[in-house]
C-alpha atoms as a PDB file:
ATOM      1  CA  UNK A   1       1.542  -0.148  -5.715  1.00  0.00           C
ATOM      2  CA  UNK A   2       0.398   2.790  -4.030  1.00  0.00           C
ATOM      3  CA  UNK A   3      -3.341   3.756  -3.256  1.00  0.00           C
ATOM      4  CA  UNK A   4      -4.145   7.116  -4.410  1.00  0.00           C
ATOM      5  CA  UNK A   5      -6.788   9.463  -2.697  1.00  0.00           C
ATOM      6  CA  UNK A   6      -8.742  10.275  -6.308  1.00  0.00           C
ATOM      7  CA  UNK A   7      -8.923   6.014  -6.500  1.00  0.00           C
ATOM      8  CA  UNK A   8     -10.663   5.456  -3.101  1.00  0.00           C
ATOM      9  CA  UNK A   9     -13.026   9.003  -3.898  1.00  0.00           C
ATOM     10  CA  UNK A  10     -13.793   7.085  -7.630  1.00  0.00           C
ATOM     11  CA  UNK A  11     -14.496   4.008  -5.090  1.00  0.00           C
ATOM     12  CA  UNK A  12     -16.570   5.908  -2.598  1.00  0.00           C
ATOM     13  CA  UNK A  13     -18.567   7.884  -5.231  1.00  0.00           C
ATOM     14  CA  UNK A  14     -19.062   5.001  -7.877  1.00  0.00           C
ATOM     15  CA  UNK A  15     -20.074   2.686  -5.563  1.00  0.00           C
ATOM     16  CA  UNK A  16     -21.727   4.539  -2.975  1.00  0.00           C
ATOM     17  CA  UNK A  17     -19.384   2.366  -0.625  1.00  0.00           C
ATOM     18  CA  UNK A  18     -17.610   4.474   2.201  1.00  0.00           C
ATOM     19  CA  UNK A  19     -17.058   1.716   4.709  1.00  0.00           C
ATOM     20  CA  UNK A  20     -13.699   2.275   6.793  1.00  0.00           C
ATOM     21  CA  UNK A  21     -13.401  -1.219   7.349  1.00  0.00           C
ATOM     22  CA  UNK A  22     -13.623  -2.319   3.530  1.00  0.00           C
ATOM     23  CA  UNK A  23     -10.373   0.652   3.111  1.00  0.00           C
ATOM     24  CA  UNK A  24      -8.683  -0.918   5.660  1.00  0.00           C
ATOM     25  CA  UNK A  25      -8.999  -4.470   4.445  1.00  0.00           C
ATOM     26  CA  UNK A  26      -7.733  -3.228   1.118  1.00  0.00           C
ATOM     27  CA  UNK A  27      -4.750  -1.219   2.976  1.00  0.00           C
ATOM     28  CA  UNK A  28      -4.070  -4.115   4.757  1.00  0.00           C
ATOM     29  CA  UNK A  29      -3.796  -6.363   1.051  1.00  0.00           C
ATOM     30  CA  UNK A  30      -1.520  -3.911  -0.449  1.00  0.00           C
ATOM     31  CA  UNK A  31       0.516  -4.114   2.314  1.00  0.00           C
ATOM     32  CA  UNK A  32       0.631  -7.673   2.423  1.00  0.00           C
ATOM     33  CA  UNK A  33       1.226  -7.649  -1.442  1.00  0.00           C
ATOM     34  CA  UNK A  34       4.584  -5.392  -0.773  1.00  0.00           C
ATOM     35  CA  UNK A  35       5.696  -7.340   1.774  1.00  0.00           C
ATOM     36  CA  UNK A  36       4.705 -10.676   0.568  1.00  0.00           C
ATOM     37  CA  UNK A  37       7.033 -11.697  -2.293  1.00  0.00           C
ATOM     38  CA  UNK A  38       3.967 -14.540  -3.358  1.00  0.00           C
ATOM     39  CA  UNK A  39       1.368 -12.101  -3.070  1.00  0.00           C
ATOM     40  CA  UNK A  40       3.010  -9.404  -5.086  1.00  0.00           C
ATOM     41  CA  UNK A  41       4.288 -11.819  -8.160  1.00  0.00           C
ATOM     42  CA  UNK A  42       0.502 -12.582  -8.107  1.00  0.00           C
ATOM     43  CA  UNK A  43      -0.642  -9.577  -8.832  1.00  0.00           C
ATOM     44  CA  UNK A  44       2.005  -8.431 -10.927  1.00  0.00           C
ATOM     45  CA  UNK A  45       1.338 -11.040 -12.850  1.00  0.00           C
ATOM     46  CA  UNK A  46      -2.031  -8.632 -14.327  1.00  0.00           C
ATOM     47  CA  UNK A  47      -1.423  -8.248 -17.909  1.00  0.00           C
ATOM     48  CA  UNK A  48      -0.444  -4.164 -19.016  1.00  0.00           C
ATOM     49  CA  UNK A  49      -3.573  -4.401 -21.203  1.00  0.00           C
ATOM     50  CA  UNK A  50      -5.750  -5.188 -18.360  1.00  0.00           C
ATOM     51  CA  UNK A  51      -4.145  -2.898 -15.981  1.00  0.00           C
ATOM     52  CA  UNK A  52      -4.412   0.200 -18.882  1.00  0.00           C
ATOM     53  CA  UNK A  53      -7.960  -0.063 -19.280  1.00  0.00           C
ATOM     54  CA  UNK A  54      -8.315  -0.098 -15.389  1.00  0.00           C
ATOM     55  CA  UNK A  55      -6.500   3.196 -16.009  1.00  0.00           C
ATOM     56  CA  UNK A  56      -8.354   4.234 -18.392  1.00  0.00           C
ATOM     57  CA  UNK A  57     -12.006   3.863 -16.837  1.00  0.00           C
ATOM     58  CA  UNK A  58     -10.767   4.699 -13.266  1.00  0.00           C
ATOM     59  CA  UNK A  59      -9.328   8.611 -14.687  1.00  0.00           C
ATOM     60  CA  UNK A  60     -11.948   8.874 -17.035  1.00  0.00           C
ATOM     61  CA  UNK A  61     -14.482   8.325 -13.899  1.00  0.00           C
ATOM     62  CA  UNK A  62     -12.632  10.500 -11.633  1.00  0.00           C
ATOM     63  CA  UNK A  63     -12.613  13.541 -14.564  1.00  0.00           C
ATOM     64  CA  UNK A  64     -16.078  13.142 -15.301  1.00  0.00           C
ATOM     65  CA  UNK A  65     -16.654  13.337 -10.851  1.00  0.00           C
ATOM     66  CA  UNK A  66     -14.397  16.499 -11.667  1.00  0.00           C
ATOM     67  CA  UNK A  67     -16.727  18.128 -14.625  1.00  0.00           C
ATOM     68  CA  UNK A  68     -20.112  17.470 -12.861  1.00  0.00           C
ATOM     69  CA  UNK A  69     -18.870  19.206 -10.030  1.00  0.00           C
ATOM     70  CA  UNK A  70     -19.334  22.219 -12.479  1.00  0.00           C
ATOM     71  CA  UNK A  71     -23.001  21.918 -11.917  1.00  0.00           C
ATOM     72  CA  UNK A  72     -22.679  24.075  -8.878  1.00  0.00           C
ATOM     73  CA  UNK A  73     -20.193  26.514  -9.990  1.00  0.00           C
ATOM     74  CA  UNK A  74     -21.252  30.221 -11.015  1.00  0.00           C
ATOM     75  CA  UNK A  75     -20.453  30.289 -14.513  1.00  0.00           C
ATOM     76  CA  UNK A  76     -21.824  33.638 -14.873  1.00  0.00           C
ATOM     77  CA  UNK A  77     -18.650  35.136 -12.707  1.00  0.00           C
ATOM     78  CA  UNK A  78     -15.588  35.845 -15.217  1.00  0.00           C
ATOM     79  CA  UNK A  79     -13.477  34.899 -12.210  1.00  0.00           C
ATOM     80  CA  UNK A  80     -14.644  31.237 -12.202  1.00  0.00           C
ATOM     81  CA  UNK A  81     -14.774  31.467 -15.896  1.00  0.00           C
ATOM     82  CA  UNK A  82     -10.955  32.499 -15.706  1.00  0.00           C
ATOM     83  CA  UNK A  83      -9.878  29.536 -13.820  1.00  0.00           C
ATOM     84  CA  UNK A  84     -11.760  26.918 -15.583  1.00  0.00           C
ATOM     85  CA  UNK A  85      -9.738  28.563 -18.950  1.00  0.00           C
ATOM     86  CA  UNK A  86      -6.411  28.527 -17.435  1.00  0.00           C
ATOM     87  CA  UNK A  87      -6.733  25.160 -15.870  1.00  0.00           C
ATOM     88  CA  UNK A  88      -8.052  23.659 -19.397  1.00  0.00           C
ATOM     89  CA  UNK A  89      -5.429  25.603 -21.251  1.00  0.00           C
ATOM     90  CA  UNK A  90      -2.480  24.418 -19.169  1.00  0.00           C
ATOM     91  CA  UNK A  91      -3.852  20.618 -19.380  1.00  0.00           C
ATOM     92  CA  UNK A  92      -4.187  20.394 -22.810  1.00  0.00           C
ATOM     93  CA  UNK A  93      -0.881  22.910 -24.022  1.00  0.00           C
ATOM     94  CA  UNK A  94       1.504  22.071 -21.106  1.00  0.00           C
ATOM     95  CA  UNK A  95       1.983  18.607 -22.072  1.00  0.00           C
ATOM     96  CA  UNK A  96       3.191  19.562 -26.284  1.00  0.00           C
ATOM     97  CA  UNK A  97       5.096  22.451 -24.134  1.00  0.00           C
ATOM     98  CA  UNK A  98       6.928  20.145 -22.304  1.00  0.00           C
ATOM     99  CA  UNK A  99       7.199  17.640 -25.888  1.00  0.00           C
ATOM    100  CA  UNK A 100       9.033  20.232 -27.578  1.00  0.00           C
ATOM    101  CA  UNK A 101      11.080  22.296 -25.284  1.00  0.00           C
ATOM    102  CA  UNK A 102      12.727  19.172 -23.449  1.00  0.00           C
ATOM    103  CA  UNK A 103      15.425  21.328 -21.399  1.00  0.00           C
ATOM    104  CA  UNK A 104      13.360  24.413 -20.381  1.00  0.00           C
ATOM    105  CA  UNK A 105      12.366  23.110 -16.920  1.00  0.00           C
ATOM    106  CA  UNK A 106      15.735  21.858 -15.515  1.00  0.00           C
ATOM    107  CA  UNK A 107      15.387  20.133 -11.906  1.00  0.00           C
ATOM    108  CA  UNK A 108      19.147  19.265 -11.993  1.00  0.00           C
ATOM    109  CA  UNK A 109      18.698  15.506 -11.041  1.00  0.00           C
ATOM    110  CA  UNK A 110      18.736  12.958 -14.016  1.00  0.00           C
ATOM    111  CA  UNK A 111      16.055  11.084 -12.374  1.00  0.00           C
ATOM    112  CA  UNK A 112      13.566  14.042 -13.020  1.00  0.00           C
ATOM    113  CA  UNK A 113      14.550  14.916 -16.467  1.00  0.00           C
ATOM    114  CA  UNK A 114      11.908  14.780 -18.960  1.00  0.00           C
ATOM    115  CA  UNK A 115      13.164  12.858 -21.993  1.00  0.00           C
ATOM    116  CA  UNK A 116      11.595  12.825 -24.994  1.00  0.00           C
ATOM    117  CA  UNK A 117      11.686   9.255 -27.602  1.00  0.00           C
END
């Protein structure tokens, strides 16, 4: 387990909760979880399901944080316009990219190699 920044900004901004002291509690759990074999097996224990639609509502919160920060971008200059294009274009057409050209971007470790099922 690992906390992510984008996690404790969807926790700060969905919850209007910026406390250090509640981060550091949970800092201190997930610590205790890696280093506790008990505490770990418990919470490993979360079924996939569970744990996927955790995933699911936690990006889809942090994306939509993402997209209303639009509301106080200049759409009317081409240059933002340009990066909002290019950074939606390489989202959604990387990712088939990637799909069909398996050895294009070679890292030379096996470990990093994107394989394809």
């Amino acid at each position: 387990m690992q906390v992510q920044r984008d996690t404790c900004i969807l926790c700060m901004y969905d919850w209007q909760m910026a406390s250090r002291r509640t981060f550091l509690c949970a800092g201190f759990i997930i610590m205790l979880a890696g280093v506790m074999g008990k505490l770990g097996a418990v919470l490993s224990c979360i079924p996939a399901p569970v744990l996927g639609g955790i995933n699911i509502v936690g990006f889809g919160m942090i994306t939509s944080l993402g997209i209303s920060y639009l509301e106080f971008v200049d759409l009317q200059s081409s240059r933002n316009l340009l990066v909002l294009a290019v950074s939606f274009s390489a989202g959604i057409a990387l990712p088939a990219w990637v799909n069909n050209n398996p050895g294009a971007i070679d890292t030379g470790h096996s470990l990093l190699y994107w394989h394809t099922s």
